[in-house]
C-alpha atoms as a PDB file:
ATOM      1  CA  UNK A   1      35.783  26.024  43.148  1.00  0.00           C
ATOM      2  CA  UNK A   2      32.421  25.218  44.779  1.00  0.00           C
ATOM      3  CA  UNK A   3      29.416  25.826  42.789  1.00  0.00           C
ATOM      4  CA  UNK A   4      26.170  26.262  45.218  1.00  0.00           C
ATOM      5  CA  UNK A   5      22.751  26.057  43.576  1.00  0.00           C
ATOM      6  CA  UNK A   6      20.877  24.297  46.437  1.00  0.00           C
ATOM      7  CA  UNK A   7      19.063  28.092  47.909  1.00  0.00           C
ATOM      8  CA  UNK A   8      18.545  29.139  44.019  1.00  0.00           C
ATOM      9  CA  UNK A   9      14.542  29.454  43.423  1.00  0.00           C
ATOM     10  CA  UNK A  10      14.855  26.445  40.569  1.00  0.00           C
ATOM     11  CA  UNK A  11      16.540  24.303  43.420  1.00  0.00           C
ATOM     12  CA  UNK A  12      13.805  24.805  45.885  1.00  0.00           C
ATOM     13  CA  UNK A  13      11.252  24.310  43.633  1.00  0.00           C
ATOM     14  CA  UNK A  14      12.522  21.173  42.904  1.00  0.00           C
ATOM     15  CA  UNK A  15      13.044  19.811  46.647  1.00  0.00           C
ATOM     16  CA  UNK A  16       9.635  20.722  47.080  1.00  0.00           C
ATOM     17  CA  UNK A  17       8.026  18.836  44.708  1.00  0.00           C
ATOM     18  CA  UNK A  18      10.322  15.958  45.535  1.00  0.00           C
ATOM     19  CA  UNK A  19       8.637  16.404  49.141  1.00  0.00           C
ATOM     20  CA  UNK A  20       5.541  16.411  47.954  1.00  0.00           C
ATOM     21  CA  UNK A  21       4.698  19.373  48.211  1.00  0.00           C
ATOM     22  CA  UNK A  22       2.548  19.552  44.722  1.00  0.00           C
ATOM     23  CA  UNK A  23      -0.037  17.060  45.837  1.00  0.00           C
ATOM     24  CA  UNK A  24      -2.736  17.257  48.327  1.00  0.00           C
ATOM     25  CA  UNK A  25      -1.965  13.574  49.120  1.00  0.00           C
ATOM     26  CA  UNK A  26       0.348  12.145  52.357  1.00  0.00           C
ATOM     27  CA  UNK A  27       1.240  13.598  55.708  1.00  0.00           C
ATOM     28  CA  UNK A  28       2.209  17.459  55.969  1.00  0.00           C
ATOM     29  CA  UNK A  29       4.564  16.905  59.074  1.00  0.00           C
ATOM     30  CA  UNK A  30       6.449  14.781  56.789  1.00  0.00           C
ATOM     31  CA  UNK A  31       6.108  16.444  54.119  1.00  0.00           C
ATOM     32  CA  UNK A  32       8.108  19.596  55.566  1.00  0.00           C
ATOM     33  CA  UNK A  33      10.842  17.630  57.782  1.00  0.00           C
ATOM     34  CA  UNK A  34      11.802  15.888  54.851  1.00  0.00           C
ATOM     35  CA  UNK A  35      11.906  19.653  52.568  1.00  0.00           C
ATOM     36  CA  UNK A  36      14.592  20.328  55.595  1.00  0.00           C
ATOM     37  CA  UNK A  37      16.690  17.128  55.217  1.00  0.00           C
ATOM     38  CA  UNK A  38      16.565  17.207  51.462  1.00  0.00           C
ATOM     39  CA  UNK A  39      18.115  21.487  51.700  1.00  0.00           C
ATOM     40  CA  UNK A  40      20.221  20.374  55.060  1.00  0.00           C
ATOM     41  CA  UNK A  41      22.041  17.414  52.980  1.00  0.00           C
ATOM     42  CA  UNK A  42      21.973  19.608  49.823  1.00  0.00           C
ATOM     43  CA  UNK A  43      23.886  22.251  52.046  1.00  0.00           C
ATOM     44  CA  UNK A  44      25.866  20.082  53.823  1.00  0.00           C
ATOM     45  CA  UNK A  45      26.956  18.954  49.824  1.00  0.00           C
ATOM     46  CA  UNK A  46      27.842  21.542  48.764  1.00  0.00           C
ATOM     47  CA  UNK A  47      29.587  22.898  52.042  1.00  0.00           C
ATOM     48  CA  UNK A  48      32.316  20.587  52.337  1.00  0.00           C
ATOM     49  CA  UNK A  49      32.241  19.831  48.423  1.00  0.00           C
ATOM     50  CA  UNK A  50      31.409  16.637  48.031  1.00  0.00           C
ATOM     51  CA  UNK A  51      32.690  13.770  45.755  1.00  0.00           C
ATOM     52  CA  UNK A  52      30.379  11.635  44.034  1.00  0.00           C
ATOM     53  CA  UNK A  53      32.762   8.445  45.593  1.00  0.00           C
ATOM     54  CA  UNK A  54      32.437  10.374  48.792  1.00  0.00           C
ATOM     55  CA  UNK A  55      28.273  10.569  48.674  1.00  0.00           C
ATOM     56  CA  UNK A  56      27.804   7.389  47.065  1.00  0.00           C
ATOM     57  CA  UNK A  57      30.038   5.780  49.946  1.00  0.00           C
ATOM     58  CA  UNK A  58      27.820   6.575  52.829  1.00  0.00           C
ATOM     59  CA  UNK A  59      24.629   5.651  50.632  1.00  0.00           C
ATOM     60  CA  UNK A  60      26.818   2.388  50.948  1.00  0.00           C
ATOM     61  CA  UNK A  61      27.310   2.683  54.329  1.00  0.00           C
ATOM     62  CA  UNK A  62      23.579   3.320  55.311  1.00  0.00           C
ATOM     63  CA  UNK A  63      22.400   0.110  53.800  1.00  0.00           C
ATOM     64  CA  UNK A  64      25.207  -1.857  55.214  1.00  0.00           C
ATOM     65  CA  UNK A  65      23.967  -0.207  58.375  1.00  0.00           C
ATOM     66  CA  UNK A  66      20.519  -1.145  58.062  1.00  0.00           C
ATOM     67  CA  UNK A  67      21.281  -4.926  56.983  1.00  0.00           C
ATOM     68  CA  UNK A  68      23.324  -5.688  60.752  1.00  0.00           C
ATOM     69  CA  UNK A  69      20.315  -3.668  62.557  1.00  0.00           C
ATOM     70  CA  UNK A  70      23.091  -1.298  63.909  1.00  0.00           C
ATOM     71  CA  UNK A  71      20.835   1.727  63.238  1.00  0.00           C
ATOM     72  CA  UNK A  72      20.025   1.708  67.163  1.00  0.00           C
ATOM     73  CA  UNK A  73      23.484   1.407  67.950  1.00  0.00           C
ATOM     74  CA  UNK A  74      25.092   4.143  65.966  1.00  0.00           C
ATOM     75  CA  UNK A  75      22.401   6.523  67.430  1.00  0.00           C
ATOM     76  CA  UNK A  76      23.800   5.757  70.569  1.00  0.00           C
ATOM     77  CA  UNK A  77      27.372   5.879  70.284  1.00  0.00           C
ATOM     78  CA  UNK A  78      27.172   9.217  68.525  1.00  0.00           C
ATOM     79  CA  UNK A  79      25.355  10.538  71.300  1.00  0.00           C
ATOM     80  CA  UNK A  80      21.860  11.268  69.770  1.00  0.00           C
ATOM     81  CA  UNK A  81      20.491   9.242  72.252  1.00  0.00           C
ATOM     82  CA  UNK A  82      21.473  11.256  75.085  1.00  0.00           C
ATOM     83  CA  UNK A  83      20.573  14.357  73.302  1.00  0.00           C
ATOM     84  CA  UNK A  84      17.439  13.186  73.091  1.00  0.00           C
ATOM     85  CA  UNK A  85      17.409  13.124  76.851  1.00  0.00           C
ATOM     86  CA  UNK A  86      19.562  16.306  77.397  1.00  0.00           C
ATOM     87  CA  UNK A  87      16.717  17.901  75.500  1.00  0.00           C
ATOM     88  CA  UNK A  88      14.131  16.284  77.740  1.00  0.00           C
ATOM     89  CA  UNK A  89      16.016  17.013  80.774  1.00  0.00           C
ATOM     90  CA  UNK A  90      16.043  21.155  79.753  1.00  0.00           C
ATOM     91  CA  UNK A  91      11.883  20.192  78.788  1.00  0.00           C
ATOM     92  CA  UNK A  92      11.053  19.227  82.138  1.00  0.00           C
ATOM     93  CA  UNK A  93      13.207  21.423  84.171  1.00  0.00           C
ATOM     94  CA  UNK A  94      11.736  24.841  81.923  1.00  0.00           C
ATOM     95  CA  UNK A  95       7.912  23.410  83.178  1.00  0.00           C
ATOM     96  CA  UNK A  96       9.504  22.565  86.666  1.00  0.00           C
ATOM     97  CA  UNK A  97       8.949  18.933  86.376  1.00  0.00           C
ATOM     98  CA  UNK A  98      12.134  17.825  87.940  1.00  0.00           C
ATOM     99  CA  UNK A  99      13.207  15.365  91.028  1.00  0.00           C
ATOM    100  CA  UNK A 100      13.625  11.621  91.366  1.00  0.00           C
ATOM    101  CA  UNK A 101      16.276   9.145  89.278  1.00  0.00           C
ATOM    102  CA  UNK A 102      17.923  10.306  86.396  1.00  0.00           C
ATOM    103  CA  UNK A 103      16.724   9.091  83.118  1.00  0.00           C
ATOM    104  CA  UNK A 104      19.294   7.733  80.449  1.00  0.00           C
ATOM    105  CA  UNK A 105      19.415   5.643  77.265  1.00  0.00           C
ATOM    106  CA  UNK A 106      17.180   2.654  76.308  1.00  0.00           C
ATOM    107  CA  UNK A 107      19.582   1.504  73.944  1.00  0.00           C
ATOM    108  CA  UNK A 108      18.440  -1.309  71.334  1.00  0.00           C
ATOM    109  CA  UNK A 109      18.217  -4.077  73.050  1.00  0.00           C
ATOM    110  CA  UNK A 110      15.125  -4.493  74.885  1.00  0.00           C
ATOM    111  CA  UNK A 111      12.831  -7.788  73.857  1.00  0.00           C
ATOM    112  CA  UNK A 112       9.306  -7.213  75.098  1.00  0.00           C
ATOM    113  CA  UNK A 113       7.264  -9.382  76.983  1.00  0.00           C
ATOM    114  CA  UNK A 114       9.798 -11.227  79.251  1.00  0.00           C
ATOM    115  CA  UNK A 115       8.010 -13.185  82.475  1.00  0.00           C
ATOM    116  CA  UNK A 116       6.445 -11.813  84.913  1.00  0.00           C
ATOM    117  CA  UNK A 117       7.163 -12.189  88.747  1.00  0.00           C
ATOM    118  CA  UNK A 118       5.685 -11.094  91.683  1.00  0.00           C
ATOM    119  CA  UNK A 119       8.409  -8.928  94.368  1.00  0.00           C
ATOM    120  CA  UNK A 120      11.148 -11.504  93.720  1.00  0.00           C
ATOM    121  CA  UNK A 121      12.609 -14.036  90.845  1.00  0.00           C
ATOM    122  CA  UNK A 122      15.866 -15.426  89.557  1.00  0.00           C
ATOM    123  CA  UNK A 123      16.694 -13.975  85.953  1.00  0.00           C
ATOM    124  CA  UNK A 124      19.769 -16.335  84.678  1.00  0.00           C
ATOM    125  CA  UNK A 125      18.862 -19.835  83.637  1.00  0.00           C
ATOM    126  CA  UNK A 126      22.428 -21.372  85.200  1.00  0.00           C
ATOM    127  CA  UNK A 127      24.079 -21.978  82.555  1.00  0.00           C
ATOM    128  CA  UNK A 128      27.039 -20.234  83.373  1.00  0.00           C
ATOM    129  CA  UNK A 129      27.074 -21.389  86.844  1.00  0.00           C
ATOM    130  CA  UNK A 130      30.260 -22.044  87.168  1.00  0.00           C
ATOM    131  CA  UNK A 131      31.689 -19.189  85.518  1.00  0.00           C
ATOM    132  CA  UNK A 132      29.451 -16.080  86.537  1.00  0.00           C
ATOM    133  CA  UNK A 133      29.925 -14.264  89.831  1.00  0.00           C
ATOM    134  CA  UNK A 134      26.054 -14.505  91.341  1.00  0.00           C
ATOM    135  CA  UNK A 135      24.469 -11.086  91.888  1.00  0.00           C
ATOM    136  CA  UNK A 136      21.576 -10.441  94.547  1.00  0.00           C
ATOM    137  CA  UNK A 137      19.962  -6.715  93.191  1.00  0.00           C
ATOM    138  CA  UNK A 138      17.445  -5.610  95.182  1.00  0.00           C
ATOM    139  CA  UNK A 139      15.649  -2.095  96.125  1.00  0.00           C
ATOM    140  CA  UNK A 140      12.684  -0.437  96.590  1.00  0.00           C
ATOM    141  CA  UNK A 141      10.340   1.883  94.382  1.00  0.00           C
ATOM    142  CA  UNK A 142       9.413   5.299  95.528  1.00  0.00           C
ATOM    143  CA  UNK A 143       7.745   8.243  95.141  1.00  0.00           C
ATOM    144  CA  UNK A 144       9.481  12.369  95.391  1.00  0.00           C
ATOM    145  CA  UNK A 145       8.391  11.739  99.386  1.00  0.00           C
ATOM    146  CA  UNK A 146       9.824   8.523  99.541  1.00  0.00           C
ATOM    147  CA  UNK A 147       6.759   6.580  99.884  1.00  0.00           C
ATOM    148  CA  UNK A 148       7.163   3.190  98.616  1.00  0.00           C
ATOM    149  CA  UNK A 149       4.890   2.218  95.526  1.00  0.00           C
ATOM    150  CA  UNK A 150       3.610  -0.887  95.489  1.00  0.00           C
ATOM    151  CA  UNK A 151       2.394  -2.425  92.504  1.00  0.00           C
ATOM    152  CA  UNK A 152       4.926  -1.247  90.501  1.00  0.00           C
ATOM    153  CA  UNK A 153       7.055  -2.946  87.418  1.00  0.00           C
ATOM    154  CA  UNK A 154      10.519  -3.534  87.448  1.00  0.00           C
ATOM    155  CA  UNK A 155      11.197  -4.259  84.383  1.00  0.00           C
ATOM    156  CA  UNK A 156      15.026  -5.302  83.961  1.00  0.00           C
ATOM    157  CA  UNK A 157      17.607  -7.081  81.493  1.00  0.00           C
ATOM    158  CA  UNK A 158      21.405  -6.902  81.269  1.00  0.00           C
ATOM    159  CA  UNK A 159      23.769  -9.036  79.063  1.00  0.00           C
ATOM    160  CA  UNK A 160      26.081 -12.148  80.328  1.00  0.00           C
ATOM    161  CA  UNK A 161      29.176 -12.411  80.899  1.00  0.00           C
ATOM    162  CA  UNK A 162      30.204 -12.370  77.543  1.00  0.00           C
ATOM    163  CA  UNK A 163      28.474  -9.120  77.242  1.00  0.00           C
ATOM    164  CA  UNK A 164      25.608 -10.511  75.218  1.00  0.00           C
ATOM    165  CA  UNK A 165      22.188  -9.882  74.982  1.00  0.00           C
ATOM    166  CA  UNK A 166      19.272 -13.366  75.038  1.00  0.00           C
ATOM    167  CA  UNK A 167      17.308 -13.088  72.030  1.00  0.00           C
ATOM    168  CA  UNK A 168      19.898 -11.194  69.819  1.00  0.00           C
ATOM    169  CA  UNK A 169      22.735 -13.972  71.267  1.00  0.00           C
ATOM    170  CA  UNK A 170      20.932 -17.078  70.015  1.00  0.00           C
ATOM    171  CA  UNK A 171      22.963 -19.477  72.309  1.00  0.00           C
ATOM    172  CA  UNK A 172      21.105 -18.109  75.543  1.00  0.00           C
ATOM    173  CA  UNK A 173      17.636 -19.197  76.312  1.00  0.00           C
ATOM    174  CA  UNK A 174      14.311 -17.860  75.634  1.00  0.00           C
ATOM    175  CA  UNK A 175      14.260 -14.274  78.148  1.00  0.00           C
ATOM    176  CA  UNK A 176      17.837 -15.479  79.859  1.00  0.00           C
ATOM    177  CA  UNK A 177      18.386 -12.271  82.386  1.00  0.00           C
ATOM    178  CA  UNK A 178      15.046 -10.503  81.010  1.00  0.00           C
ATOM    179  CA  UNK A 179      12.346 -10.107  84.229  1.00  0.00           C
ATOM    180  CA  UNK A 180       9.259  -7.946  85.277  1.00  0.00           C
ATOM    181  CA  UNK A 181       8.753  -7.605  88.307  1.00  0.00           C
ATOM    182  CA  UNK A 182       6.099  -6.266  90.253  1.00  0.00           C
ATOM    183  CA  UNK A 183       6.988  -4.760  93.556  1.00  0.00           C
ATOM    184  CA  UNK A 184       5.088  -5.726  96.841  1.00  0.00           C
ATOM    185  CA  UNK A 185       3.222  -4.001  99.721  1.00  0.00           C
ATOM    186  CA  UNK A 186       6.521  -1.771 100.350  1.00  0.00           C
ATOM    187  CA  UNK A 187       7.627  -1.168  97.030  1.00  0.00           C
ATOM    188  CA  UNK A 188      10.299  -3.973  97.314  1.00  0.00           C
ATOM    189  CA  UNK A 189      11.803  -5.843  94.313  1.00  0.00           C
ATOM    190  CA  UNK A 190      14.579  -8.337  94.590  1.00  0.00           C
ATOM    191  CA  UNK A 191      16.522 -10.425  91.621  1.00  0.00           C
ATOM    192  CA  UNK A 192      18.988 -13.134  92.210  1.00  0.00           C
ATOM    193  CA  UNK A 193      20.942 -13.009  88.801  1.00  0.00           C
ATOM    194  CA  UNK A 194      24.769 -12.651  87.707  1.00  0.00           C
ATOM    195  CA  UNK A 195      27.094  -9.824  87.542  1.00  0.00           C
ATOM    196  CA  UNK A 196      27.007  -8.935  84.006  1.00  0.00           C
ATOM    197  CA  UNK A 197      29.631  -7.705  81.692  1.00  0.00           C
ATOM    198  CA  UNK A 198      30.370  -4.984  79.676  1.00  0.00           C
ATOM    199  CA  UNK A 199      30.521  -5.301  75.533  1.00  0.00           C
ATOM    200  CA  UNK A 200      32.384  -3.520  72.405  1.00  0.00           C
ATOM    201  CA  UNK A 201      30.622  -3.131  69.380  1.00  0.00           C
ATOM    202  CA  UNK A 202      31.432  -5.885  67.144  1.00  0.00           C
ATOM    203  CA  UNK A 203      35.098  -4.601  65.349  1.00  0.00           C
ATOM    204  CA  UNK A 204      33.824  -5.510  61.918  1.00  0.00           C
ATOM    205  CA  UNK A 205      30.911  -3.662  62.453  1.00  0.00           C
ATOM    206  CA  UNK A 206      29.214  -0.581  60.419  1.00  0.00           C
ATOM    207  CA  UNK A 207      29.203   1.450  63.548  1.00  0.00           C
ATOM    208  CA  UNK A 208      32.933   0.608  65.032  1.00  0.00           C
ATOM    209  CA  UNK A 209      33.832   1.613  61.449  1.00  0.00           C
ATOM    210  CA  UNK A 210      32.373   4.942  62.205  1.00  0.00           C
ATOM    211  CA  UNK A 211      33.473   4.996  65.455  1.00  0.00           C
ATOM    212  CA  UNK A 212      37.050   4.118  64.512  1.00  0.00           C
ATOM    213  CA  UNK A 213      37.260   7.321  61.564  1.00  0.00           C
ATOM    214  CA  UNK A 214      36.374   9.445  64.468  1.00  0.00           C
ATOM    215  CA  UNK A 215      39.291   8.291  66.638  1.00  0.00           C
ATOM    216  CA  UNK A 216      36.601   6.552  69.364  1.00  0.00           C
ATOM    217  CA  UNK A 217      36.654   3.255  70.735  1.00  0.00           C
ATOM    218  CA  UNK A 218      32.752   1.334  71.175  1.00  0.00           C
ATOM    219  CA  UNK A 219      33.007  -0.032  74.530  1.00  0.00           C
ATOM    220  CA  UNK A 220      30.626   0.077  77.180  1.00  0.00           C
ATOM    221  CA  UNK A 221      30.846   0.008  81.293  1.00  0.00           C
ATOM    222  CA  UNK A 222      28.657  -3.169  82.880  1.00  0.00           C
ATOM    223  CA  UNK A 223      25.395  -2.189  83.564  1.00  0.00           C
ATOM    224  CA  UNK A 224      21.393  -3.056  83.594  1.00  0.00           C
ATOM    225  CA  UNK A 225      18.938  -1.303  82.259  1.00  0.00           C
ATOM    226  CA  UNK A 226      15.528  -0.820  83.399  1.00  0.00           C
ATOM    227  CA  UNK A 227      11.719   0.452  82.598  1.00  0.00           C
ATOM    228  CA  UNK A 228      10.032   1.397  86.049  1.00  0.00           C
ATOM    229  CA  UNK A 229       6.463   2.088  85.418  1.00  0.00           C
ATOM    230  CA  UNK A 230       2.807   2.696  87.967  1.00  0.00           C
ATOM    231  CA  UNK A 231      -0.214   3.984  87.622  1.00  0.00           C
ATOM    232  CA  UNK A 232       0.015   7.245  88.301  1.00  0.00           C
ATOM    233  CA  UNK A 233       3.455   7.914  87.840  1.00  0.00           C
ATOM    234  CA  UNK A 234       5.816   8.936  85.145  1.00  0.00           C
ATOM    235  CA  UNK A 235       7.573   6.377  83.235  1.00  0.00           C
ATOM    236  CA  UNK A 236      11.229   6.217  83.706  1.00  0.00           C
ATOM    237  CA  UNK A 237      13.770   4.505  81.405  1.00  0.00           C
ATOM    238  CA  UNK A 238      17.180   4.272  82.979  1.00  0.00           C
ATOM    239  CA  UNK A 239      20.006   2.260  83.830  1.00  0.00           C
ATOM    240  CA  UNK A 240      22.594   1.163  86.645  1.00  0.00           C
ATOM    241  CA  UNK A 241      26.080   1.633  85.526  1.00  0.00           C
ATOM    242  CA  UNK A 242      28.763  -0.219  87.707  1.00  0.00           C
ATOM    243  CA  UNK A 243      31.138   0.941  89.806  1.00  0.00           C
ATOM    244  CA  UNK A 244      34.657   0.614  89.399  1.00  0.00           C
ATOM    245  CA  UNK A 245      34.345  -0.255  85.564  1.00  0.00           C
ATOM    246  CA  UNK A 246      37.350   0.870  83.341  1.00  0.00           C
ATOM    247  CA  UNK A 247      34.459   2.404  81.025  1.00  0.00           C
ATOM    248  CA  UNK A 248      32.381   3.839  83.561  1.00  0.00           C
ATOM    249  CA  UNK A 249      32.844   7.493  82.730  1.00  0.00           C
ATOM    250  CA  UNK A 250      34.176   6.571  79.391  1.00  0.00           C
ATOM    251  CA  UNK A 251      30.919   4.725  77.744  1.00  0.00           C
ATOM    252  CA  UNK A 252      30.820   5.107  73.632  1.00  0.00           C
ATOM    253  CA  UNK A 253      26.952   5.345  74.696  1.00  0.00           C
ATOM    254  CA  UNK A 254      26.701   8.199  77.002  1.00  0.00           C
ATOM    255  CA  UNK A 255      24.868   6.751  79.515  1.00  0.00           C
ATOM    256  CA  UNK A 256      26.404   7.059  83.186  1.00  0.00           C
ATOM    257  CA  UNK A 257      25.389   9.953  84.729  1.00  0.00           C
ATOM    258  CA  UNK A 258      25.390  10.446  88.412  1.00  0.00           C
ATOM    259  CA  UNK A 259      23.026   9.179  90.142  1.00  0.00           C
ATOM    260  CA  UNK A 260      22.984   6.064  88.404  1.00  0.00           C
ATOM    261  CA  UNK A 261      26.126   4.263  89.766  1.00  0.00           C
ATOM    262  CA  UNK A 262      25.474   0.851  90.996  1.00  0.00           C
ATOM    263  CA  UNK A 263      28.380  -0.686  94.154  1.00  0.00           C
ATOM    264  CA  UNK A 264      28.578  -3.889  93.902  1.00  0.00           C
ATOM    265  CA  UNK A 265      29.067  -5.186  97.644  1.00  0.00           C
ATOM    266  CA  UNK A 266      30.632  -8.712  97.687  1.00  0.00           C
ATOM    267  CA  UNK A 267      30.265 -11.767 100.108  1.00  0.00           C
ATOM    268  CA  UNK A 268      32.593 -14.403 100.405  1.00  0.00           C
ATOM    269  CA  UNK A 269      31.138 -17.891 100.510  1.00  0.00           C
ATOM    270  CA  UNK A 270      28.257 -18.931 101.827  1.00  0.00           C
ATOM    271  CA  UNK A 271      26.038 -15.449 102.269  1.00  0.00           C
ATOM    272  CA  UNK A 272      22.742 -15.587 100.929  1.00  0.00           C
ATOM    273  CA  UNK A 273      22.593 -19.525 100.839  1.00  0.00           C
ATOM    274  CA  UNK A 274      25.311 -19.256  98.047  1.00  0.00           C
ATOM    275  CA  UNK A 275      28.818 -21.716  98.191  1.00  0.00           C
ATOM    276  CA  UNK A 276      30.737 -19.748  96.208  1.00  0.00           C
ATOM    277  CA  UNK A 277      31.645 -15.904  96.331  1.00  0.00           C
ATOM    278  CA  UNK A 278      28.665 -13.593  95.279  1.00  0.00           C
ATOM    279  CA  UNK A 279      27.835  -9.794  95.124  1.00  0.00           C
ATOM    280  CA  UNK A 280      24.923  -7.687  96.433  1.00  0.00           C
ATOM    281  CA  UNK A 281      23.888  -4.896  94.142  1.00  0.00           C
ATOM    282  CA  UNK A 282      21.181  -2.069  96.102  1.00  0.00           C
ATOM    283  CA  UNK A 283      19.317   0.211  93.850  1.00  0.00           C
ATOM    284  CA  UNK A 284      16.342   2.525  95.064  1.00  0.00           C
ATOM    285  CA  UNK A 285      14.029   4.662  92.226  1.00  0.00           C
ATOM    286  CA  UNK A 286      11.976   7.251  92.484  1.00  0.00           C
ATOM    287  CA  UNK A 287       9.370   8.260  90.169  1.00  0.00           C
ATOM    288  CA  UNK A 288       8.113  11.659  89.369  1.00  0.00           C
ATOM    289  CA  UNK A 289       3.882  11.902  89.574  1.00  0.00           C
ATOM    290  CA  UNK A 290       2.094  11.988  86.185  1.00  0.00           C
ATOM    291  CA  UNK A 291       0.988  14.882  84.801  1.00  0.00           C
ATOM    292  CA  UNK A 292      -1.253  12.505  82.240  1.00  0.00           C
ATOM    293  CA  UNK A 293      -2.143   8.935  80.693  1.00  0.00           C
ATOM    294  CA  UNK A 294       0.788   9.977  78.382  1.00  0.00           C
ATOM    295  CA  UNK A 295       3.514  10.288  80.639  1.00  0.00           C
ATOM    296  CA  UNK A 296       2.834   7.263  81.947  1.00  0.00           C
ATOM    297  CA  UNK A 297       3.954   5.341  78.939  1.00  0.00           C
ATOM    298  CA  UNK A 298       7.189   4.520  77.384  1.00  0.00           C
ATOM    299  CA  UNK A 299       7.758   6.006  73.853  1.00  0.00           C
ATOM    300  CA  UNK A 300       6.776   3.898  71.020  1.00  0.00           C
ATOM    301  CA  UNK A 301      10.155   3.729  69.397  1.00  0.00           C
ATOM    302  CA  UNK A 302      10.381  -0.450  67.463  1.00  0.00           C
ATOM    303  CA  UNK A 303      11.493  -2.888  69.795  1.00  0.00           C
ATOM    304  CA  UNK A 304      11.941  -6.496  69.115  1.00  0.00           C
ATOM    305  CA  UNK A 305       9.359  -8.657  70.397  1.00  0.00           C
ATOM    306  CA  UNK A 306      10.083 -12.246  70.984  1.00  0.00           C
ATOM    307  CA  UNK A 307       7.303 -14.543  70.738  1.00  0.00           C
ATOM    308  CA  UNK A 308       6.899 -18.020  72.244  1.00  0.00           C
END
C-alpha cells in the first residue's frame, strides 16, 4: 500500500520553507524551480513507491556521476540535449525565425580558446601520420541569400582516430584538431586535418550504466562539431555527421539530423599534394540574421577552458 502525503498542506509547507520560501534572502527564480523539483521528486516517490535502497542508490549514482564529469554526457544520451533544441526549433519557427543549417548538440567537449587562423590551417599535429586517413574540409559561410560572409569564425574540433577528444585525452597535444578560423573575402574556410572517428562511452562508465538498464548502447557516428559566429548574424552550434557511418541514424546523442550529413569524397594518392590516399569533406552554412546582440552569442553553459 502506498501512502501519499507529498500534496497534504503540512507537506507543502514544509517544501516551502526548505526552498526558502520563509526568508526574504536569495534568488526567487530559484527559489520556485526548486519548490517544483522538491514536489516533482516527492511525487515521482511516492508514484512508483520507492525503496529507501532504491533512492539512496541514485543519490549514489549522482555523485559517482559528478566525480567522472559525465553530467554533460548523460544529458546527451538521454536526449535532453536535443530537446533543448526541439524546443528551440518550435521557438523560432512560432516567431517565424526559420531558414539556414540546422542546429544540433554542443555536446561536452568543447575547450575554449583554440588558435586562431586566417581562411585556412592544418588542425592535427601528425602524430598519427601514418595511421589517419588525411581529410581536406572546406566550405563557405553564407547568409539566407547565399551571400558569402566574410569575416566569419569557424570554429571546429572533432576527436582522433581513437575517438578521443585533446585536452580531455591527455596523450594529444595542446588544441590537437581544435581551430578558429576566420573566413576570407568570399566566406571561404578550408582545414587540412584527419578523418576522425566515432567513440562509445567508456563501458565502466556512470552513464553506459544508465544507458545499459535502459537496453541502449552509447555509441556515436564520426562527426565534427562546430560554432559559426558574425557580427550580425545568429550564432549557430551544429555539427557534420558522416556519411555511411554504422551509427549515423543510430547516435546515443541525437544529433544527425538532415541537413547535417557530411560525404566524404576520397582521392587516391597523390591529390592535394598528399602520397598516400586522402578524403575531401565539403560543408557550406548558412546563418540566420540577428534579431539582437543576444542572438549573436553562444549560451553560457561551463565549458572547459585550457590555458597555456
Amino acid at each position: 500500500m502506498t501512502v501519499k502525503i507529498s500534496q497534504t498542506a503540512e507537506t507543502q509547507a514544509f517544501f516551502k520553507e526548505a526552498a526558502g520560501f520563509a526568508n526574504n534572502d536569495g534568488n526567487p527564480r530559484i527559489k520556485k524551480i526548486m519548490f517544483r523539483v522538491l514536489n516533482d521528486l516527492a511525487k515521482l516517490i511516492e508514484d512508483f513507491d520507492l525503496t529507501e535502497d532504491e533512492f539512496w542508490t541514485f543519490a549514489d549514482y549522482v555523485n559517482r556521476l559528478g566525480k567522472r564529469g559525465e553530467a554533460g554526457l548523460l544529458i546527451a544520451g538521454l536526449g535532453i540535449e536535443r530537446f533543448l533544441d526541439m524546443r528551440q526549433d518550435a521557438i523560432d519557427a512560432e516567431i517565424g525565425q526559420t531558414g539556414g543549417t540546422p542546429r544540433t548538440i554542443e555536446g561536452p567537449l568543447y575547450v575554449a580558446g583554440a588558435p586562431v587562423a586566417q581562411g585556412s590551417t592544418r588542425m592535427d599535429d601528425g602524430t598519427e601520420d601514418n595511421v589517419a586517413t588525411v581529410m581536406f574540409l572546406e566550405g563557405q559561410v553564407l547568409d539566407l541569400d547565399g551571400k558569402p560572409i566574410a569575416g566569419a569564425t569557424v570554429d571546429l574540433w572533432h576527436a582522433n582516430t581513437k575517438g578521443n577528444y585533446s585536452f580531455f585525452d591527455k596523450s594529444q597535444s595542446e588544441y590537437n584538431l581544435r581551430r578558429r578560423i576566420i573566413t576570407d573575402s568570399e566566406g571561404r574556410y578550408q582545414a587540412r586535418s584527419i578523418v576522425p572517428s566515432g567513440y562509445g562511452c567508456d563501458p565502466q562508465g556512470p552513464t553506459q550504466e544508465c544507458l545499459d538498464l535502459l537496453g541502449r548502447h552509447g555509441q556515436r557516428p564520426a562527426h565534427i562539431h562546430f560554432f559559426i559566429s558574425a557580427p550580425g548574424y545568429r550564432h549557430l552550434t551544429t555539427q557534420i555527421n558522416l556519411a555511411g557511418d554504422k551509427y549515423l541514424w543510430d547516435d546515443f546523442a541525437y544529433a544527425t539530423r538532415d541537413g547535417l550529413v557530411g560525404e566524404l569524397v576520397f582521392r587516391e594518392g597523390g591529390a592535394r599534394g598528399v602520397s598516400e590516399r586522402c578524403a575531401e569533406l565539403r560543408f557550406d552554412f548558412q546563418l540566420q540574421k540577428a534579431a539582437d546582440n543576444k542572438d549573436e552569442q553562444r549560451s553560457h553553459r561551463p565549458r572547459a577552458l585550457q590555458v597555456l
